[in-house]
Protein backbone atom coordinates (compact mmCIF):
# COMPACT_ATOMS: atom_id res chain seq x y z
CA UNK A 1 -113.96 -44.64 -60.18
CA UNK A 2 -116.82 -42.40 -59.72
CA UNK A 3 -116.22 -38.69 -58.27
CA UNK A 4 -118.43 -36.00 -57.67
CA UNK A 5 -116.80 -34.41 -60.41
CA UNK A 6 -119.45 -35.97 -62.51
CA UNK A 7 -123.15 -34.47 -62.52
CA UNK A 8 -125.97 -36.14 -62.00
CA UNK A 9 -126.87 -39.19 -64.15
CA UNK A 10 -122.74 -39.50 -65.05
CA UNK A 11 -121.65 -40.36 -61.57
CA UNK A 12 -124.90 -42.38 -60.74
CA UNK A 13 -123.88 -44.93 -63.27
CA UNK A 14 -120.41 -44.67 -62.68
CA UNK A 15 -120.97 -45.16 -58.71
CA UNK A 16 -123.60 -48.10 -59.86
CA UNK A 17 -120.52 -50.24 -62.04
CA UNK A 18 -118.17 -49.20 -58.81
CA UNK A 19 -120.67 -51.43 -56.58
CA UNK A 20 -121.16 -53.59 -59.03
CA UNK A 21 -117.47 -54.66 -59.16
CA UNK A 22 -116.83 -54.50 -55.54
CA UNK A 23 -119.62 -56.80 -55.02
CA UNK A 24 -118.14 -59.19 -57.29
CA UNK A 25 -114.85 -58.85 -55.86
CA UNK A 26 -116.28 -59.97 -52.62
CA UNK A 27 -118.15 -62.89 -54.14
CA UNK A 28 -114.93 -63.87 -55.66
CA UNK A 29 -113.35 -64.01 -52.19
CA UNK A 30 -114.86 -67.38 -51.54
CA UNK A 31 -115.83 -66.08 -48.18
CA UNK A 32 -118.12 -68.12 -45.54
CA UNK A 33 -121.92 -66.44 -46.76
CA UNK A 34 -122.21 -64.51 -43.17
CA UNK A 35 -118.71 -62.99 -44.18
CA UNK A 36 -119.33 -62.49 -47.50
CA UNK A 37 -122.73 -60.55 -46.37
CA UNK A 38 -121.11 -58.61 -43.68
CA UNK A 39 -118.28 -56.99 -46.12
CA UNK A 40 -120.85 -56.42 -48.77
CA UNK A 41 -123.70 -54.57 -46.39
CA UNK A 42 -121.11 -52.34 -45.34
CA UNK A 43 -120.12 -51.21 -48.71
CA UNK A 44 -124.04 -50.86 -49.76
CA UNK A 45 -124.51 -48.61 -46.60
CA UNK A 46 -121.43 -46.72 -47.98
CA UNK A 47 -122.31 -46.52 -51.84
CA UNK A 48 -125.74 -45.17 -50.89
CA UNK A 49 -124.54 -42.83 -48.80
CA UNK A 50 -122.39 -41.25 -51.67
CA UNK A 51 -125.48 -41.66 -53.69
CA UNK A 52 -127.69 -39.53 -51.48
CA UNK A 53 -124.54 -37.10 -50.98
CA UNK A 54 -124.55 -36.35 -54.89
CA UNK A 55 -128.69 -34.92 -54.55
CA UNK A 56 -127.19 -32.54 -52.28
CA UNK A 57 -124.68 -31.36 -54.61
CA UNK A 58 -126.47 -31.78 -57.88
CA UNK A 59 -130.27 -31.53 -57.86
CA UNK A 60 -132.31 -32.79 -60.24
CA UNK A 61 -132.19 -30.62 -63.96
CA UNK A 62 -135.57 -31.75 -65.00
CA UNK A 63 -138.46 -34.34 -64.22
CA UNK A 64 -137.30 -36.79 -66.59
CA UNK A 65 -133.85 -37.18 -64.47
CA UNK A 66 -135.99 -37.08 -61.07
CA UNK A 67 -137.82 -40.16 -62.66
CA UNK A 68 -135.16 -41.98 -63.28
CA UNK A 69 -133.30 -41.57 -60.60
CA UNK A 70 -136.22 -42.83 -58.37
CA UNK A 71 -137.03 -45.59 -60.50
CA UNK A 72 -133.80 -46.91 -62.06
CA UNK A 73 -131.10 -45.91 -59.72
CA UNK A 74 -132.16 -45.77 -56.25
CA UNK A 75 -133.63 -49.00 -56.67
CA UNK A 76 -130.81 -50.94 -57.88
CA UNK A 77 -128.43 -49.41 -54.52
CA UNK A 78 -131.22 -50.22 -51.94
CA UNK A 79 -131.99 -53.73 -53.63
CA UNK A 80 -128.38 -54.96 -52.36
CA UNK A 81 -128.65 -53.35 -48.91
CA UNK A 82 -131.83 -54.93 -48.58
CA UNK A 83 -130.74 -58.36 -50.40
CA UNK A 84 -127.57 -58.72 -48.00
CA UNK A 85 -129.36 -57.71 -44.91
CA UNK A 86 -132.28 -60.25 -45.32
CA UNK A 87 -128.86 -63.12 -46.70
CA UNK A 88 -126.84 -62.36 -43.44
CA UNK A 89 -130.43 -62.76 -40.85
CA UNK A 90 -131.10 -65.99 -42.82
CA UNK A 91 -127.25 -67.47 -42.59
CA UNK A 92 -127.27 -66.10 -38.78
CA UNK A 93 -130.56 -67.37 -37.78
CA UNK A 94 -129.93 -70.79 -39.93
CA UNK A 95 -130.55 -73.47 -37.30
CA UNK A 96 -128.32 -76.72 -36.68
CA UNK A 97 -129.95 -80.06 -37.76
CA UNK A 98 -130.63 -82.36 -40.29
CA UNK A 99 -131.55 -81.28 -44.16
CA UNK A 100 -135.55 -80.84 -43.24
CA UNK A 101 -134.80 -78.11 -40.10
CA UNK A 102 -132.81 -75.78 -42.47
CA UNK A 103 -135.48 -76.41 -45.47
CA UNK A 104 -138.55 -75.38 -43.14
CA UNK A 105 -136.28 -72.16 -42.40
CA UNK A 106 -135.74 -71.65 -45.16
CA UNK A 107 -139.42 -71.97 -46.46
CA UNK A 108 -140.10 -69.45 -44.02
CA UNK A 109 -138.02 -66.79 -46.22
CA UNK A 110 -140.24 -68.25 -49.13
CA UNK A 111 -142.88 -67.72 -47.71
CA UNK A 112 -141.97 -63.62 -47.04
CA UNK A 113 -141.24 -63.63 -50.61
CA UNK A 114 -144.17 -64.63 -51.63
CA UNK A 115 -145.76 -62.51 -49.31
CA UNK A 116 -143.60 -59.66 -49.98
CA UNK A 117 -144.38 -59.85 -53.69
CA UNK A 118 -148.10 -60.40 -53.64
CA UNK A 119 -148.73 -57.42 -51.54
CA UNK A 120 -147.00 -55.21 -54.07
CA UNK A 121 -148.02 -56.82 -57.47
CA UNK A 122 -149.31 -54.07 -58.80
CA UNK A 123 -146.22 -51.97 -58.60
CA UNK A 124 -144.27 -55.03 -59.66
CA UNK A 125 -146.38 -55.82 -62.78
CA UNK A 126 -146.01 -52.07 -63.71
CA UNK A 127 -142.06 -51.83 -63.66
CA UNK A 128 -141.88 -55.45 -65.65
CA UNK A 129 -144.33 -53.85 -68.12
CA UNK A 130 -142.38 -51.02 -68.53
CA UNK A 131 -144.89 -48.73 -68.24
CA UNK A 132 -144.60 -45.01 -67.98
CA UNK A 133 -148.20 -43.48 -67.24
CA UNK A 134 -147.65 -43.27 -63.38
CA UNK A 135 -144.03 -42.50 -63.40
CA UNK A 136 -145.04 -38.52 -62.61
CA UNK A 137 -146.96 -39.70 -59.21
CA UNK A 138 -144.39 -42.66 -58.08
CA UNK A 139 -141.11 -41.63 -59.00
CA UNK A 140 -140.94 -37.95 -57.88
CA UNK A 141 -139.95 -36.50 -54.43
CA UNK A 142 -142.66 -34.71 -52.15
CA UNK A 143 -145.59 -36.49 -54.20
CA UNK A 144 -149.19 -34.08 -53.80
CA UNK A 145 -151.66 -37.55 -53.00
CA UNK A 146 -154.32 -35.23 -54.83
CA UNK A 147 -152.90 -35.86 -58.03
CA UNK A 148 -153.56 -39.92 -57.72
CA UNK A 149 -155.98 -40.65 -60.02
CA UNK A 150 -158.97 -41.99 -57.90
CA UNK A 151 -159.32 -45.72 -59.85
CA UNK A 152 -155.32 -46.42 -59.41
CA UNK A 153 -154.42 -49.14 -56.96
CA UNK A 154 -152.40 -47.20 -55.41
CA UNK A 155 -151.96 -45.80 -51.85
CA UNK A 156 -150.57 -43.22 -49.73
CA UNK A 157 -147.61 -45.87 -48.39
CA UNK A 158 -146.93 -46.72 -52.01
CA UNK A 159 -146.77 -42.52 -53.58
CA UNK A 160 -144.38 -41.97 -50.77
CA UNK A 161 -142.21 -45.21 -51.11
CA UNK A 162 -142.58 -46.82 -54.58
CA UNK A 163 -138.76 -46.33 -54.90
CA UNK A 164 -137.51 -48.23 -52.01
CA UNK A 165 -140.80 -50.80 -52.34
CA UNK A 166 -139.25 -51.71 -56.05
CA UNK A 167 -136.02 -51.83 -54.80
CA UNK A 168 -137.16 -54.36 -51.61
CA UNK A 169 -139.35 -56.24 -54.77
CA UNK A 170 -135.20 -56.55 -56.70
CA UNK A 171 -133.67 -57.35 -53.70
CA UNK A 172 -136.69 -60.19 -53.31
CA UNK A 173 -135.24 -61.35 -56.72
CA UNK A 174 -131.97 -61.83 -55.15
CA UNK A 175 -132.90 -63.41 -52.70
CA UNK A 176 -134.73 -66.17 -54.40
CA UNK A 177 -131.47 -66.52 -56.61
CA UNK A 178 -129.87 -67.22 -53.17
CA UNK A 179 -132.42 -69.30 -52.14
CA UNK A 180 -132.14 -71.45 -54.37
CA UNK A 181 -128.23 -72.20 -54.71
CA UNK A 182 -128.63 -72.55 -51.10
CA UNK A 183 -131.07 -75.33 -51.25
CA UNK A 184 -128.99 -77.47 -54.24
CA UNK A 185 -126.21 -76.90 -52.02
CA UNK A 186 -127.74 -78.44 -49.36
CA UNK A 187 -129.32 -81.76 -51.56
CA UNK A 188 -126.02 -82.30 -52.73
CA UNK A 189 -124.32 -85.46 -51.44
CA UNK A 190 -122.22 -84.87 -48.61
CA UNK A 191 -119.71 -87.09 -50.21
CA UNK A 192 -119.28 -84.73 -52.91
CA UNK A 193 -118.88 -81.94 -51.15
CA UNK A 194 -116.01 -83.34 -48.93
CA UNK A 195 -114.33 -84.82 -51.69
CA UNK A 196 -111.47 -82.86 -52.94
CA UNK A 197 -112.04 -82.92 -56.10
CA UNK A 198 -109.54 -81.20 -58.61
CA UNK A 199 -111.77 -78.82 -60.76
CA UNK A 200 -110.89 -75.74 -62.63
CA UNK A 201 -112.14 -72.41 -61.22
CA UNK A 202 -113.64 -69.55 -62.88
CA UNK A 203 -111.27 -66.55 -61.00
CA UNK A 204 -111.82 -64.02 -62.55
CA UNK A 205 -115.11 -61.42 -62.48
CA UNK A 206 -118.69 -62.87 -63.28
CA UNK A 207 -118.85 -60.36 -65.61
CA UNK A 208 -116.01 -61.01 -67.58
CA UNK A 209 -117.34 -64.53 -68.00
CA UNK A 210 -120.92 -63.56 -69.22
CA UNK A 211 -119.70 -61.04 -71.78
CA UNK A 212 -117.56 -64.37 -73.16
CA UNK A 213 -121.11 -66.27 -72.90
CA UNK A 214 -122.58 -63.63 -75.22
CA UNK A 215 -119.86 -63.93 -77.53
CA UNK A 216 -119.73 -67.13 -77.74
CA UNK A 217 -123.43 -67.52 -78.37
CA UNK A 218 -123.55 -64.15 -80.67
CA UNK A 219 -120.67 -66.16 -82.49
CA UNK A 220 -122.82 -69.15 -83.16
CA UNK A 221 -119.50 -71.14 -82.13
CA UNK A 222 -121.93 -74.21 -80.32
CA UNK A 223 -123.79 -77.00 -81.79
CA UNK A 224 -123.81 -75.47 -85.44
CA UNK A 225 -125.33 -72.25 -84.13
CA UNK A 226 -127.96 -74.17 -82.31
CA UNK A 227 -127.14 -73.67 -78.66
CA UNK A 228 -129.06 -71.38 -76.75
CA UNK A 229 -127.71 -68.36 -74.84
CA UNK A 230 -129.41 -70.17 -71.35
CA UNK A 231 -127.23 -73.62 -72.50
CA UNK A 232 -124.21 -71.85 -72.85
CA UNK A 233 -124.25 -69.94 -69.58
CA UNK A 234 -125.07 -73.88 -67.69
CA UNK A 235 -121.95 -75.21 -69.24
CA UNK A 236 -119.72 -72.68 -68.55
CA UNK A 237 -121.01 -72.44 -65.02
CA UNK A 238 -120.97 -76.64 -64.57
CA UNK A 239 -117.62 -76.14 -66.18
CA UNK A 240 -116.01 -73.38 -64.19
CA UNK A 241 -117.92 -73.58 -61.13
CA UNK A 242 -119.28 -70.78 -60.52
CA UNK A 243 -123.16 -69.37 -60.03
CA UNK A 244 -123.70 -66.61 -62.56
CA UNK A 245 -126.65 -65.37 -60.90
CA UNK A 246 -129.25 -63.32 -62.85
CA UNK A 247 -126.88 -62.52 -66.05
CA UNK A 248 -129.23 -60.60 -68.09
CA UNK A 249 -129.40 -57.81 -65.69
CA UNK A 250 -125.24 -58.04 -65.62
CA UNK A 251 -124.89 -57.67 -69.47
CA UNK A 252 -127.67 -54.78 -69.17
CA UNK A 253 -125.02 -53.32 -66.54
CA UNK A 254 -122.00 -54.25 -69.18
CA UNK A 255 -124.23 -52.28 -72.04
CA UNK A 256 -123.96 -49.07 -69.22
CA UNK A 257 -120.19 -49.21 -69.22
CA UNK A 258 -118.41 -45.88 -70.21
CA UNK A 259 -115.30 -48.26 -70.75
CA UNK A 260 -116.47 -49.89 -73.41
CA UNK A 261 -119.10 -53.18 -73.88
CA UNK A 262 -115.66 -56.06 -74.70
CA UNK A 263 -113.50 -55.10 -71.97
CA UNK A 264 -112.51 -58.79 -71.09
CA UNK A 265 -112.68 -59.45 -74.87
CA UNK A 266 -110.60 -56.94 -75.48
CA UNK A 267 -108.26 -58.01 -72.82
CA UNK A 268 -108.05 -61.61 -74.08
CA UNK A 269 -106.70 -60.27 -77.27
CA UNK A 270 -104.10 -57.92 -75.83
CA UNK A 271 -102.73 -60.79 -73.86
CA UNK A 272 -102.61 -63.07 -76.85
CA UNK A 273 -101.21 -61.00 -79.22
CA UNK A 274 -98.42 -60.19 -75.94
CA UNK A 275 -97.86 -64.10 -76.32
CA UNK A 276 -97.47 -64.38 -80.08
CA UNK A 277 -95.32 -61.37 -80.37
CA UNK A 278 -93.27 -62.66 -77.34
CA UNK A 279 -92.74 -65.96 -78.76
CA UNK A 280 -91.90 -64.62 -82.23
CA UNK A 281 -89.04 -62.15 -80.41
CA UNK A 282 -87.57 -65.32 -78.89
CA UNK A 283 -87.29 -67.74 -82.25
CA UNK A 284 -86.61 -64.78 -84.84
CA UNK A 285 -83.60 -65.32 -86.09
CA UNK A 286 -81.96 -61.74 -86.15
């Protein structure tokens, strides 16, 4: 649980793996999408308001945290606010009809995507570069638009709000993620979906289920070594069902904890060694 006890960097990544589970613990409520928005906007309005409340009680010690902060942290807390907000407009707004109505509104959400993303490619193919060179001008507070260099696309809008742009370019990746489960649920038979089917459930965190993906894979435990990370992740989630969203960016979240990287691992083996050495205490003879 993150405190303001921690300085700085500390309690920004402990505050970021706090959302990060409380957002999952929503997901895996089931709840009706506007619901399921709802409860998770309010929280992002809440986490980023602790966020902005620990500037205020621990400024910056040096450029390079600045940077960061701006680029890899505030980003990742207004992503969510914006992702939700834009998720509970589109499940509000979604009109009644047949399949082709909801597909044209959703195609308009597409379509500000696409939008969205081509006005701010630059910015966009900078971050997924990983490039550095303009961190000093985009990532800082109070920016002096003198210092731009004059052949950069870049402009006023952007030096003042690269931050919350990138984070409304992640929450556009969300969004397409959503997008997307949203339109296979909707081309799937209607006979299948009514059909109770019995099916086993994945309950437990998303998270706990792609660090056993990465295990498994790491492991080489599939098709003689042969199965892809991407294969393994489809048959657990066709197994389990259960939408593991954009997993790479979960296990780069898993790599941040201060826990530990096997915590569900680690918990599998706890409970298994519980069993054996509860079974053993029942049939040893003594």
């Amino acid at each position: 649980m993150a405190t303001l006890s921690s300085a700085g960097p500390a309690f920004w990544t402990e505050l970021r793996n706090d959302f990060s589970e409380s957002i999952a613990a929503i997901s895996k409520n089931e709840l009706q999408p506007i619901d399921q928005a709802r409860q998770a906007l309010r929280l992002s309005h809440e986490m980023l308001s602790q966020l902005k409340d620990s500037l205020k009680q621990f400024p910056f010690s040096n450029l390079s945290e600045q940077i960061a902060y701006y680029k890899e942290i505030e980003p990742f807390f207004v992503s969510r606010g914006i992702f939700f907000t834009r998720m509970f407009r589109l499940e509000t707004t979604r009109p009644p009809g047949d399949r082709s109505t909801v597909e044209a509104h959703f195609q308009r959400e597409w379509q500000y995507i696409r939008d969205f993303q081509t006005e701010h490619s630059f910015l966009w193919q900078y971050t997924r570069a990983g490039e550095t060179w303009l961190d000093d001008k985009l990532f800082v507070a109070n920016q002096d638009l003198q210092t731009s260099p004059f052949d950069s696309p870049l402009n006023q809008s952007l030096l003042h709000h690269a931050s919350r742009t990138l984070g409304h370019l992640y929450a556009m990746e969300l969004m397409q993620d959503y997008l997307l489960r949203a339109e296979e649920e909707l081309a799937r038979p209607r006979d299948l979906i009514e059909r109770n089917i019995s099916k086993l459930t994945w309950t437990d965190s998303k998270s706990a289920l792609i660090e056993l993906a990465y295990a498994i894979q790491s492991a080489g435990s599939l098709n003689d070594r042969k199965a892809s990370l991407r294969e393994i992740i489809e048959g657990l989630q066709a197994a389990f069902h259960i939408d593991l969203g954009h997993y790479p960016r979960v296990f780069q979240e898993i790599l941040s904890r201060k826990t530990g990287y096997t915590t569900y691992i680690d918990r599998l083996r706890d409970k298994l060694l519980l069993r054996i050495k509860l079974i053993e205490e029942k049939y040893d003879p003594k």
